[in-house]
PDB file of N, CA and C in Angstrom:
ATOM      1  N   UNK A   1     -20.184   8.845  29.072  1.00  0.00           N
ATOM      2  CA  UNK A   1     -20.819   8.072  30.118  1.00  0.00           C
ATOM      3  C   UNK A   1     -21.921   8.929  30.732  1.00  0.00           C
ATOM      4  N   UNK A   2     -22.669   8.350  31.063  1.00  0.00           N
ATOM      5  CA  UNK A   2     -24.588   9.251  31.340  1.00  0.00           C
ATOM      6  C   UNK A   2     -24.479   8.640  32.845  1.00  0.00           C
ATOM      7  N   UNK A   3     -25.319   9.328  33.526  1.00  0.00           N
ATOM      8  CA  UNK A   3     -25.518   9.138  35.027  1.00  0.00           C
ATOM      9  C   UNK A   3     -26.792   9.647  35.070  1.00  0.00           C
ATOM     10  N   UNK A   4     -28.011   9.245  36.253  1.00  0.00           N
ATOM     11  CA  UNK A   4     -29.178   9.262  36.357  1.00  0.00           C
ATOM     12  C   UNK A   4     -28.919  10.431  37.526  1.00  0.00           C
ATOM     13  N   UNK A   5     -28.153  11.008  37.841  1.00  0.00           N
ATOM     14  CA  UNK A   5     -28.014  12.256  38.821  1.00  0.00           C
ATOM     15  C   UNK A   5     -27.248  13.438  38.222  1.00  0.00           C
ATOM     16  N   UNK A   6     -27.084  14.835  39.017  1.00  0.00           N
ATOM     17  CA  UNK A   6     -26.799  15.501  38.317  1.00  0.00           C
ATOM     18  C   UNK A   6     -25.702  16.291  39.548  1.00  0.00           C
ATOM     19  N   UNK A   7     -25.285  15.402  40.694  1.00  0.00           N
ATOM     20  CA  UNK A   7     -24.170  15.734  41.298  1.00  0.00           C
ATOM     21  C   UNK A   7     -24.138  14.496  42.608  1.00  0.00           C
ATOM     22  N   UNK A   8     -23.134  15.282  43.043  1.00  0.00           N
ATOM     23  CA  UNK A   8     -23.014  14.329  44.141  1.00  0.00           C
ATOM     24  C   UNK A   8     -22.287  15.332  45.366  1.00  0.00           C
ATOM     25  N   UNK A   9     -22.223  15.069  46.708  1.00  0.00           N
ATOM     26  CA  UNK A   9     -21.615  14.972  47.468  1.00  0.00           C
ATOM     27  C   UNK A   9     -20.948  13.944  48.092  1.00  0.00           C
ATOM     28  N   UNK A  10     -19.396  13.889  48.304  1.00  0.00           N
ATOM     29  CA  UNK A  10     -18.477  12.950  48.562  1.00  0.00           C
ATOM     30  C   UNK A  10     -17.549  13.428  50.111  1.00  0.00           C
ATOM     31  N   UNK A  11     -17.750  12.408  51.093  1.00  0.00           N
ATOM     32  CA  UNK A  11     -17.245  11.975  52.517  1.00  0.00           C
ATOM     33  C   UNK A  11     -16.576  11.237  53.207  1.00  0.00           C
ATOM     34  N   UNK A  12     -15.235  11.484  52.880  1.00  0.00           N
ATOM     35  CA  UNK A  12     -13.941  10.037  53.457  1.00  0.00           C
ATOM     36  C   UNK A  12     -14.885   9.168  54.459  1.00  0.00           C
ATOM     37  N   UNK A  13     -14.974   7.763  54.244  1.00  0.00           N
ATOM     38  CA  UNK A  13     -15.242   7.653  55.422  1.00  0.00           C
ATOM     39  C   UNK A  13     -14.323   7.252  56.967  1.00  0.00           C
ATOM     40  N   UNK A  14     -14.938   6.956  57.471  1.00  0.00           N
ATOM     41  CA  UNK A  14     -13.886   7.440  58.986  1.00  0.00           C
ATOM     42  C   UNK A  14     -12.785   6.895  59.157  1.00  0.00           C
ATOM     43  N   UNK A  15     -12.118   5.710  58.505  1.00  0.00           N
ATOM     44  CA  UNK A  15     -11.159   5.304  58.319  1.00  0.00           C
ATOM     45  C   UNK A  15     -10.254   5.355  56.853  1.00  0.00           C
ATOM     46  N   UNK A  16     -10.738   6.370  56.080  1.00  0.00           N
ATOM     47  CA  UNK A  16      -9.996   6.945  55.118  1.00  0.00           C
ATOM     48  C   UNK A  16      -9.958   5.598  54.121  1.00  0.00           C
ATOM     49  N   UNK A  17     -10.916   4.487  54.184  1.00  0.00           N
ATOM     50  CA  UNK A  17     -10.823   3.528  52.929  1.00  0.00           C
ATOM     51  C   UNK A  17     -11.615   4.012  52.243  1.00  0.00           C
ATOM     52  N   UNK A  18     -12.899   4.505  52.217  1.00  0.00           N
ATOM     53  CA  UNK A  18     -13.566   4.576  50.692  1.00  0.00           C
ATOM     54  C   UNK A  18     -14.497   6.223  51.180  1.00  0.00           C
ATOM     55  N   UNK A  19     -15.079   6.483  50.102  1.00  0.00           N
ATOM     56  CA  UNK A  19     -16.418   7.576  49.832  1.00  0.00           C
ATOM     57  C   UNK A  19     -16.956   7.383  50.303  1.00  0.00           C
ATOM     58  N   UNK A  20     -17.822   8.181  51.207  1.00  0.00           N
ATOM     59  CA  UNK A  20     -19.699   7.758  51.220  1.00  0.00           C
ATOM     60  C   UNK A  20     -20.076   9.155  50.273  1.00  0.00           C
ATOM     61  N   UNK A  21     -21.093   8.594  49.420  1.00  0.00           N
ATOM     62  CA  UNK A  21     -21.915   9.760  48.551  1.00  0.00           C
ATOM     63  C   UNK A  21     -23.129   9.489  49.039  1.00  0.00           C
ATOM     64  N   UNK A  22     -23.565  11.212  48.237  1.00  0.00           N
ATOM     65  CA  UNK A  22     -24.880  11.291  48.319  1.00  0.00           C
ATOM     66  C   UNK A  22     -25.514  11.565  47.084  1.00  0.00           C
ATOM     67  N   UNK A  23     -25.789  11.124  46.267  1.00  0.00           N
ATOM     68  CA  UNK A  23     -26.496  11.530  45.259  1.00  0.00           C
ATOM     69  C   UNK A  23     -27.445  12.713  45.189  1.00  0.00           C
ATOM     70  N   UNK A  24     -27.503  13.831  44.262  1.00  0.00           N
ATOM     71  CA  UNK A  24     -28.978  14.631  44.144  1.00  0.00           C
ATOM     72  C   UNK A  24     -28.777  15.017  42.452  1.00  0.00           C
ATOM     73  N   UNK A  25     -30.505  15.275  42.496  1.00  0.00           N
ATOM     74  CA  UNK A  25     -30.798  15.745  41.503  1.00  0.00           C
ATOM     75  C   UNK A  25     -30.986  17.291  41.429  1.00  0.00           C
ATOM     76  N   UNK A  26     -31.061  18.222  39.953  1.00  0.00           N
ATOM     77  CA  UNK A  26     -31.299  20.086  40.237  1.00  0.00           C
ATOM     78  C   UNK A  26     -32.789  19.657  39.966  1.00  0.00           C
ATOM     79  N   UNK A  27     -33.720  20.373  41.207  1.00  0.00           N
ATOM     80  CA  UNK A  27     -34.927  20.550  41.704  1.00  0.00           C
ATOM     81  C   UNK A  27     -35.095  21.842  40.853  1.00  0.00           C
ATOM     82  N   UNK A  28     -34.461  22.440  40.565  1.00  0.00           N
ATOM     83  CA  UNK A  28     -34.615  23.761  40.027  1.00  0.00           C
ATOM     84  C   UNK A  28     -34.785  23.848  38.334  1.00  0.00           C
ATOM     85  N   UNK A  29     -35.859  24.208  37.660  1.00  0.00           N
ATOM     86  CA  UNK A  29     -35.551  24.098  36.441  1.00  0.00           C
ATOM     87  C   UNK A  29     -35.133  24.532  35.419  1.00  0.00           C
ATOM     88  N   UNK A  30     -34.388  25.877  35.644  1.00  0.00           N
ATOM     89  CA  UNK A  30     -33.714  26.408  34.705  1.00  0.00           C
ATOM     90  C   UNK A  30     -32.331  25.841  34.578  1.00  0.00           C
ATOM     91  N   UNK A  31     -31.746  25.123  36.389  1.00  0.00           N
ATOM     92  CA  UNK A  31     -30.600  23.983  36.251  1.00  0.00           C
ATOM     93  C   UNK A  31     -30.776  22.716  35.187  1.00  0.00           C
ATOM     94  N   UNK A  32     -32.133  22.438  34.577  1.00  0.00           N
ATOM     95  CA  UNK A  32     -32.150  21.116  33.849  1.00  0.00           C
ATOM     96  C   UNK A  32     -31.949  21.461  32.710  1.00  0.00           C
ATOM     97  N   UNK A  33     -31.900  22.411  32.172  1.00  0.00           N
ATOM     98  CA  UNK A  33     -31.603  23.483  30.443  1.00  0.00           C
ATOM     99  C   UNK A  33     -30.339  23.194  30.327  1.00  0.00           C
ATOM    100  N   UNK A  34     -30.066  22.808  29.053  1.00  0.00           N
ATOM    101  CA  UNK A  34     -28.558  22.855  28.607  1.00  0.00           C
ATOM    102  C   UNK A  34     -27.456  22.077  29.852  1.00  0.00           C
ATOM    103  N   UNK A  35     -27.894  20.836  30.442  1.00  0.00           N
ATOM    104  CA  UNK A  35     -26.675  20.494  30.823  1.00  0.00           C
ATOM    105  C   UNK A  35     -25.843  19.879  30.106  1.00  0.00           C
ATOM    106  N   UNK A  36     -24.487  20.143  30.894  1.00  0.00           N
ATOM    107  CA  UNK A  36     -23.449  19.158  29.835  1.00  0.00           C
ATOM    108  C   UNK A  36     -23.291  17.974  30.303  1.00  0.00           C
ATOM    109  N   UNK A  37     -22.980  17.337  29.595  1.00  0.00           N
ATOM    110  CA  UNK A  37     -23.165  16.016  29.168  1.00  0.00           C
ATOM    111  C   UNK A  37     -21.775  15.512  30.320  1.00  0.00           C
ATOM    112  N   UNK A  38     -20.332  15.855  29.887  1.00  0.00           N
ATOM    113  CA  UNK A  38     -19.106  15.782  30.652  1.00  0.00           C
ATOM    114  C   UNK A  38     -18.316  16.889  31.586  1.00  0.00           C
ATOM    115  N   UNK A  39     -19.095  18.183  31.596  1.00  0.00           N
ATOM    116  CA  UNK A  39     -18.202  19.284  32.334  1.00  0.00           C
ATOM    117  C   UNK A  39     -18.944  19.125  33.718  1.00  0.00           C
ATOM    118  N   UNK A  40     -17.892  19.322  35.210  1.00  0.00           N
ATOM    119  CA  UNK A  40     -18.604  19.607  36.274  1.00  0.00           C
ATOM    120  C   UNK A  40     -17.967  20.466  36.927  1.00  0.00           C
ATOM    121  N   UNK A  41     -18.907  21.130  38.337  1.00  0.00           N
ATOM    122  CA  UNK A  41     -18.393  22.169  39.031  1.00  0.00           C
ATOM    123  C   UNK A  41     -17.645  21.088  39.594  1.00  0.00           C
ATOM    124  N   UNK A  42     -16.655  21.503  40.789  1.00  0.00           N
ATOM    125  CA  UNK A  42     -16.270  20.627  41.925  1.00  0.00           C
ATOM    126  C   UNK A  42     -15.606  21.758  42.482  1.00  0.00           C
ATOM    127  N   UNK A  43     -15.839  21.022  43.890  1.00  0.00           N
ATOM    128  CA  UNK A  43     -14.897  22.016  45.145  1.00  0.00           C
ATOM    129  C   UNK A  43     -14.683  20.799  45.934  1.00  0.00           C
ATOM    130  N   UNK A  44     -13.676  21.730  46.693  1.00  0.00           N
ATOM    131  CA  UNK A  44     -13.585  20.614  47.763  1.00  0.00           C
ATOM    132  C   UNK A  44     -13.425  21.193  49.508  1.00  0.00           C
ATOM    133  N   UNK A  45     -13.136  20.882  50.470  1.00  0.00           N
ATOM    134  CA  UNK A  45     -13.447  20.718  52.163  1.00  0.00           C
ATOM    135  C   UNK A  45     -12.287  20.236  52.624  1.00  0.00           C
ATOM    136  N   UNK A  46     -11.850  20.730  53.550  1.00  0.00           N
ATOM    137  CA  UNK A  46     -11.459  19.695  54.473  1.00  0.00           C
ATOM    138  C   UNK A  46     -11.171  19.688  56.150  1.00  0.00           C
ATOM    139  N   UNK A  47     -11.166  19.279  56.615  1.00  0.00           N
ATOM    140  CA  UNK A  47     -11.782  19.354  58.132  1.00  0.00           C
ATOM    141  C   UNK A  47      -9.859  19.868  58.955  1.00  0.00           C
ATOM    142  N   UNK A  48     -10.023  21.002  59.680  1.00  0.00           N
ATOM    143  CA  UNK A  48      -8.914  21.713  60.459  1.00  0.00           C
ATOM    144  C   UNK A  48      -8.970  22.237  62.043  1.00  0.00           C
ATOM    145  N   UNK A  49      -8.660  21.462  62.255  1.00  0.00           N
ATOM    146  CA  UNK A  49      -8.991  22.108  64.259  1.00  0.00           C
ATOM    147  C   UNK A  49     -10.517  22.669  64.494  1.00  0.00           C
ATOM    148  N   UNK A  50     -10.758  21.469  64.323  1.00  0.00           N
ATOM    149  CA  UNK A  50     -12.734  21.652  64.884  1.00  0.00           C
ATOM    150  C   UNK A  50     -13.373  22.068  63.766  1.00  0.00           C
ATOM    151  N   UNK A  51     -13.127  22.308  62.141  1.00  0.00           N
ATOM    152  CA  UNK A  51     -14.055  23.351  61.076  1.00  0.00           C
ATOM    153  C   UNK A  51     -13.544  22.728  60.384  1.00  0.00           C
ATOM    154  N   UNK A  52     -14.710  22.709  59.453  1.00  0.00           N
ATOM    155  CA  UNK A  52     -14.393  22.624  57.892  1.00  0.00           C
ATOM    156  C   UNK A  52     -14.102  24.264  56.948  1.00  0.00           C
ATOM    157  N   UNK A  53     -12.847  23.589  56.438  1.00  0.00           N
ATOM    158  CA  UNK A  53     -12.122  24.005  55.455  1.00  0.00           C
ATOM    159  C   UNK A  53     -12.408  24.838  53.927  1.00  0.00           C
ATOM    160  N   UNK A  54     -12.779  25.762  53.775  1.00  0.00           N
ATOM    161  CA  UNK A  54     -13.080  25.771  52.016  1.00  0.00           C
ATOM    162  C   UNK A  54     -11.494  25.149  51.756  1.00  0.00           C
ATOM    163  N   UNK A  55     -11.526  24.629  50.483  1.00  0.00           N
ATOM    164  CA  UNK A  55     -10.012  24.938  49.861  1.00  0.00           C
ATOM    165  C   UNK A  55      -9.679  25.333  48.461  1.00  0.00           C
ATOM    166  N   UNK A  56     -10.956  24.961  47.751  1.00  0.00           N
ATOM    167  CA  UNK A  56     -11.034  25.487  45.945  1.00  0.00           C
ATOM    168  C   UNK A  56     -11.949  24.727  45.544  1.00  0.00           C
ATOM    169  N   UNK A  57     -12.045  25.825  44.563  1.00  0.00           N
ATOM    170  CA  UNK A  57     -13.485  25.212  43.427  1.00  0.00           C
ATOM    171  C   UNK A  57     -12.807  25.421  41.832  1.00  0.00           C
ATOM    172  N   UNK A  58     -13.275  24.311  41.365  1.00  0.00           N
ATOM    173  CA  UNK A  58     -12.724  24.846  39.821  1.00  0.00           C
ATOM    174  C   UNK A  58     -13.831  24.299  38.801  1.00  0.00           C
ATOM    175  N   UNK A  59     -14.086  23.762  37.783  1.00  0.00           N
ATOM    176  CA  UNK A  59     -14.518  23.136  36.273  1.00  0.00           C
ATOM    177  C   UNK A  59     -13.840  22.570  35.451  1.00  0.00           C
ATOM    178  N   UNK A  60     -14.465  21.163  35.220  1.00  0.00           N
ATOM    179  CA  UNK A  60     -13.207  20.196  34.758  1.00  0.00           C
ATOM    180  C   UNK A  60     -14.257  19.290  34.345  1.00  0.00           C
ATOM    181  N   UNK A  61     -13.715  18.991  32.901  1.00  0.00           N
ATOM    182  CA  UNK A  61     -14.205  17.475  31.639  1.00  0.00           C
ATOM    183  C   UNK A  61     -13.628  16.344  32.616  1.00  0.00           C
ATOM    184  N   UNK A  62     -14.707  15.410  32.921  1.00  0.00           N
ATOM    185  CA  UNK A  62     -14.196  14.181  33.426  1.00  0.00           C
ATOM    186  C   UNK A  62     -15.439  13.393  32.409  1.00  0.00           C
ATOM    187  N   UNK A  63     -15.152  12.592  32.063  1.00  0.00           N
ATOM    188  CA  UNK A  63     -15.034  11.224  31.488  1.00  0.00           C
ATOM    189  C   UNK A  63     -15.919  10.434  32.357  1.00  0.00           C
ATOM    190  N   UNK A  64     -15.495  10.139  33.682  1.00  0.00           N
ATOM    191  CA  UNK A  64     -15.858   9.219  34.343  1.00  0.00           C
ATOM    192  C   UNK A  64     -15.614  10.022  36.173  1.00  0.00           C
ATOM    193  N   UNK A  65     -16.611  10.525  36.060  1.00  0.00           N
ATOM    194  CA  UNK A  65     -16.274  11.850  37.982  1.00  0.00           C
ATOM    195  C   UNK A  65     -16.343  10.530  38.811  1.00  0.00           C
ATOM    196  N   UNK A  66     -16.604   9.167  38.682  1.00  0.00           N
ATOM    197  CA  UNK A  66     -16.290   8.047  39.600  1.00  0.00           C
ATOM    198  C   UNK A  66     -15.074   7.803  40.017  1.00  0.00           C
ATOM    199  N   UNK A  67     -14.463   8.353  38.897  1.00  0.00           N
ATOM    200  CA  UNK A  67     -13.352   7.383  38.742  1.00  0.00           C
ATOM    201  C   UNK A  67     -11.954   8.539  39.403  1.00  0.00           C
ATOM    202  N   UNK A  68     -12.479   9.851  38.788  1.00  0.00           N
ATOM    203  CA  UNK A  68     -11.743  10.773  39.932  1.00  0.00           C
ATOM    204  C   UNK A  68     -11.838  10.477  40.930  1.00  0.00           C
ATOM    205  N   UNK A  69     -13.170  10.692  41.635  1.00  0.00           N
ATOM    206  CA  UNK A  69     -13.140  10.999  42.711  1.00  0.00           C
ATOM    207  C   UNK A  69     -12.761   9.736  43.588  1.00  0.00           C
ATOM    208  N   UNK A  70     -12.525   8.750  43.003  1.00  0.00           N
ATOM    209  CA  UNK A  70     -12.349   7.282  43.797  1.00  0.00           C
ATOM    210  C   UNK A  70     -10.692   7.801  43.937  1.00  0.00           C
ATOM    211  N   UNK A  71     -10.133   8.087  43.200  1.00  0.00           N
ATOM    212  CA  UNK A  71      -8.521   8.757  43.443  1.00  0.00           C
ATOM    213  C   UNK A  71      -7.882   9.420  44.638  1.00  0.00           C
ATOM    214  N   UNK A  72      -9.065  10.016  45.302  1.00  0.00           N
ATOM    215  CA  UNK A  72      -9.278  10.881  46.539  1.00  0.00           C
ATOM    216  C   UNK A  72      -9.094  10.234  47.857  1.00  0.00           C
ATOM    217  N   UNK A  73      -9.788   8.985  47.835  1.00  0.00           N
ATOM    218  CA  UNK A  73      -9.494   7.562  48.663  1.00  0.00           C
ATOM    219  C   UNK A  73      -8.413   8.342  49.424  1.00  0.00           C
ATOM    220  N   UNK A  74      -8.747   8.567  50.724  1.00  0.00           N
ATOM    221  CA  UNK A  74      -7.084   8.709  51.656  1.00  0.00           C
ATOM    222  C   UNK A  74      -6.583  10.185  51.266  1.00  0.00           C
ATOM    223  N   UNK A  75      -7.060  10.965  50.926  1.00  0.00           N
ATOM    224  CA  UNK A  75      -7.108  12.480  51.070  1.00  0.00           C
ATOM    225  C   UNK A  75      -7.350  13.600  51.904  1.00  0.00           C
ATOM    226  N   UNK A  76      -8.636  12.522  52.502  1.00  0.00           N
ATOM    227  CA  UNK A  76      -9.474  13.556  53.663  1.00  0.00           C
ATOM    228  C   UNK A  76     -10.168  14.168  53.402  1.00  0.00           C
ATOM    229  N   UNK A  77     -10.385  14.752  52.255  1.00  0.00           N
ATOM    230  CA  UNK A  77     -10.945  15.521  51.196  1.00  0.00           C
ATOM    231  C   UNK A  77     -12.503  15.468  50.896  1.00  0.00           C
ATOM    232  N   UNK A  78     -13.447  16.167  51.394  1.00  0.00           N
ATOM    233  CA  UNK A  78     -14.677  16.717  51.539  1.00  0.00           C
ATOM    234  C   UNK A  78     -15.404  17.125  50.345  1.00  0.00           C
ATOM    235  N   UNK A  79     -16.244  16.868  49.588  1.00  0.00           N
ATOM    236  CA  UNK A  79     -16.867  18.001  48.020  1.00  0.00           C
ATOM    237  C   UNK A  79     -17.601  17.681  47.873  1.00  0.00           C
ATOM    238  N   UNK A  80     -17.961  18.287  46.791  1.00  0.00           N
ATOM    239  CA  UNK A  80     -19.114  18.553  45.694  1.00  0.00           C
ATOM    240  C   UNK A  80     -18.766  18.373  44.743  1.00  0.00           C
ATOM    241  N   UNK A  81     -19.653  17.717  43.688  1.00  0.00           N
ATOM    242  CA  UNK A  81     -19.184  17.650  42.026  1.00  0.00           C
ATOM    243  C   UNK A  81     -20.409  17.753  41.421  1.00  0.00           C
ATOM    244  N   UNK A  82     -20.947  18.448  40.576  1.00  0.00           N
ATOM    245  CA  UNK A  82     -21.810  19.162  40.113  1.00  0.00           C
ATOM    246  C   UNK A  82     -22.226  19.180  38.889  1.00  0.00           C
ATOM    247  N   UNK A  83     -22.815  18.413  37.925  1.00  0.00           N
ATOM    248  CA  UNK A  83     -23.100  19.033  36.454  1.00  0.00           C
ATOM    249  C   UNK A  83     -23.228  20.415  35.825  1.00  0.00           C
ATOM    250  N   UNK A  84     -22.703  20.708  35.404  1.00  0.00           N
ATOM    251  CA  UNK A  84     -22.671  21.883  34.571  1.00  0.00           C
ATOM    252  C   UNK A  84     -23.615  22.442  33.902  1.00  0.00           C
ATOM    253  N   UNK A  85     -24.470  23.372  33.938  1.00  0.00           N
ATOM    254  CA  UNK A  85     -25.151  23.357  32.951  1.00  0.00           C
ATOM    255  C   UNK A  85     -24.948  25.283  32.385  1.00  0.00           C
ATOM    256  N   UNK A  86     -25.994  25.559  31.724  1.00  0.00           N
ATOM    257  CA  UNK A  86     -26.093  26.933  31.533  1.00  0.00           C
ATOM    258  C   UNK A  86     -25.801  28.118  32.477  1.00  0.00           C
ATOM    259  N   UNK A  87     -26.581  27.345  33.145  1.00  0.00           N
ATOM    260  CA  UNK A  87     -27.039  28.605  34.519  1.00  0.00           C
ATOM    261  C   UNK A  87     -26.698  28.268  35.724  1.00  0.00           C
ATOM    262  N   UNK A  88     -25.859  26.842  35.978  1.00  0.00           N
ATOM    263  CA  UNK A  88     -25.367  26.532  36.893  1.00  0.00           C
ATOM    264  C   UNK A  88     -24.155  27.315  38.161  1.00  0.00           C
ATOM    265  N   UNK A  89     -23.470  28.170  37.233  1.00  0.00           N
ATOM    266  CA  UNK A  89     -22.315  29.101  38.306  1.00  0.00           C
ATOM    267  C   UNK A  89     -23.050  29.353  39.288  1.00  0.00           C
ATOM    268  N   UNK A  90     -23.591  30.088  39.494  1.00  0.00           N
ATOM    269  CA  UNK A  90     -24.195  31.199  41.213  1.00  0.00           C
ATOM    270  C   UNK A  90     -24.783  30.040  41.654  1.00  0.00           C
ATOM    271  N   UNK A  91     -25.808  29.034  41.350  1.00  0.00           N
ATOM    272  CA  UNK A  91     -26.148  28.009  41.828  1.00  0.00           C
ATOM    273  C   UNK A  91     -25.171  27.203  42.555  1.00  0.00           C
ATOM    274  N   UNK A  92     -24.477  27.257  42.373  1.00  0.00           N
ATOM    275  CA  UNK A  92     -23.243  26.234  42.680  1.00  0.00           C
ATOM    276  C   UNK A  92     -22.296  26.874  43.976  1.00  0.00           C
ATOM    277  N   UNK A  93     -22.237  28.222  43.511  1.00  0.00           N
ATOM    278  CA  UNK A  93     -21.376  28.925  44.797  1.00  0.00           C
ATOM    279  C   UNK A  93     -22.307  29.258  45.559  1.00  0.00           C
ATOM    280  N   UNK A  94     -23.686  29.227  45.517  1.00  0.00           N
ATOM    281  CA  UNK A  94     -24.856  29.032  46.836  1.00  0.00           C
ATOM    282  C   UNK A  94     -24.821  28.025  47.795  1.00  0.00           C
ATOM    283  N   UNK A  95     -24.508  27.007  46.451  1.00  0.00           N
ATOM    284  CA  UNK A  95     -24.154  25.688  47.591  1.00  0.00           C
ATOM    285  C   UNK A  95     -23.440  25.718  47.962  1.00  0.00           C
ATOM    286  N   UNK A  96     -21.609  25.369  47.808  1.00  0.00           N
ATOM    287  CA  UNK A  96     -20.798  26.084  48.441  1.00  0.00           C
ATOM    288  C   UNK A  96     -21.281  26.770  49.917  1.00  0.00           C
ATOM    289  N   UNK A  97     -21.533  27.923  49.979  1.00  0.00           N
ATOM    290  CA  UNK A  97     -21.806  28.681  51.205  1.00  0.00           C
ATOM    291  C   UNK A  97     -22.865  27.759  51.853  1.00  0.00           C
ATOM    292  N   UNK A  98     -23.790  27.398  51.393  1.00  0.00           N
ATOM    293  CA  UNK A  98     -24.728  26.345  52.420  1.00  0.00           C
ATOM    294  C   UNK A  98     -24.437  25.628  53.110  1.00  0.00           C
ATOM    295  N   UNK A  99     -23.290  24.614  52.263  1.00  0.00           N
ATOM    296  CA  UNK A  99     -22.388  23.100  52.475  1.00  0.00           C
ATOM    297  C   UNK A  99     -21.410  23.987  53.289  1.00  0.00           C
ATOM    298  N   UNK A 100     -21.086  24.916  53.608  1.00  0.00           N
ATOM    299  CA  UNK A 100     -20.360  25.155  54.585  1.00  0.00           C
ATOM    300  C   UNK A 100     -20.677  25.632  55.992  1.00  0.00           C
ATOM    301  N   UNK A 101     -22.260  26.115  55.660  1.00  0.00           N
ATOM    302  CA  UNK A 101     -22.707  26.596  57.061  1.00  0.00           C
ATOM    303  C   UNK A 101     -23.161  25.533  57.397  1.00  0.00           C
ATOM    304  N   UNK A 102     -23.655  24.567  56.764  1.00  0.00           N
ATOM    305  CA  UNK A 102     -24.218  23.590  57.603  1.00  0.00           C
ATOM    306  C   UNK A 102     -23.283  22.141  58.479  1.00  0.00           C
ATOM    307  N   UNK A 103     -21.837  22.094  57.495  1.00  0.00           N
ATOM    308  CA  UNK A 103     -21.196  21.956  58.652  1.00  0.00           C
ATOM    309  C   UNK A 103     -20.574  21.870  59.038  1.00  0.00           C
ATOM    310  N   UNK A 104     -20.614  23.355  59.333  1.00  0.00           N
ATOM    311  CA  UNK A 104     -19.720  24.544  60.621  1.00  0.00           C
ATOM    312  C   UNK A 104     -20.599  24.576  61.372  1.00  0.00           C
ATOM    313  N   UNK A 105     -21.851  24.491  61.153  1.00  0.00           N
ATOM    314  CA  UNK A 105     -22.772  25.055  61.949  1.00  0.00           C
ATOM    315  C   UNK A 105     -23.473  25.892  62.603  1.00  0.00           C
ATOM    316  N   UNK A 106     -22.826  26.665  61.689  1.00  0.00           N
ATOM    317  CA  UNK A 106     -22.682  28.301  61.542  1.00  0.00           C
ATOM    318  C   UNK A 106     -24.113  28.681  61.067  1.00  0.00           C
ATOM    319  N   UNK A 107     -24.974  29.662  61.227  1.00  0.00           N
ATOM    320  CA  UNK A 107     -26.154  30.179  60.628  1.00  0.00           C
ATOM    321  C   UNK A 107     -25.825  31.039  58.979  1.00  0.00           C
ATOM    322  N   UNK A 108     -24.387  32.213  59.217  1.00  0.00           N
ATOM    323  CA  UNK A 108     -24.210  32.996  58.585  1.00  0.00           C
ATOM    324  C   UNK A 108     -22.688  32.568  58.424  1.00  0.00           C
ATOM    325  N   UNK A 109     -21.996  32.794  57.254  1.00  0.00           N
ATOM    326  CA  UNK A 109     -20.466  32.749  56.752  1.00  0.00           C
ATOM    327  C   UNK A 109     -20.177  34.255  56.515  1.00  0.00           C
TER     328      UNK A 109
END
């Protein structure tokens, strides 16, 4: 299955029935080399006495990352899911640290 993006960010919404995403594309072009077709990064968030949460990041063949992440429904559960590509690792744990300062609101982690 092909998708016209190359990740997403995913946001319970406030009553824990569905996702809100955000779609993006890698602006960067050594991220557009060799992506894979089915492997993605993902991490995930989750919100604890006023802060968001890291809680894990891993890499995982999905088929259909819709269809995971629709599973999540009622989790609480905060992320990122990411295409894979060559050169994608450090890219990915950049974001990570970004997606967390921005909101914590923190300048520096």
């Amino acid at each position: 299955m092909s998708f016209d993006y190359d990740g997403f960010y995913f946001v319970p919404n406030e009553d824990q029935t569905d996702l809100n995403l955000q779609m993006f594309s890698y602006n960067v072009e050594e991220l557009k080399e060799d992506k894979s077709e089915n492997t993605y990064h993902i991490a995930f968030f989750y919100f604890d006495e006023n802060r968001f949460v890291f809680d894990e990041k891993f890499e995982a063949i999905f088929y259909s990352p819709m269809t995971y992440i629709k599973n999540l429904i009622g989790s609480k559960y905060h992320g990122i899911m990411a295409r894979k590509s060559k050169r994608s690792g450090e890219w990915f744990d950049q974001l990570i640290k970004e997606t967390m300062e921005k909101m914590n609101g923190d300048e520096a982690i």
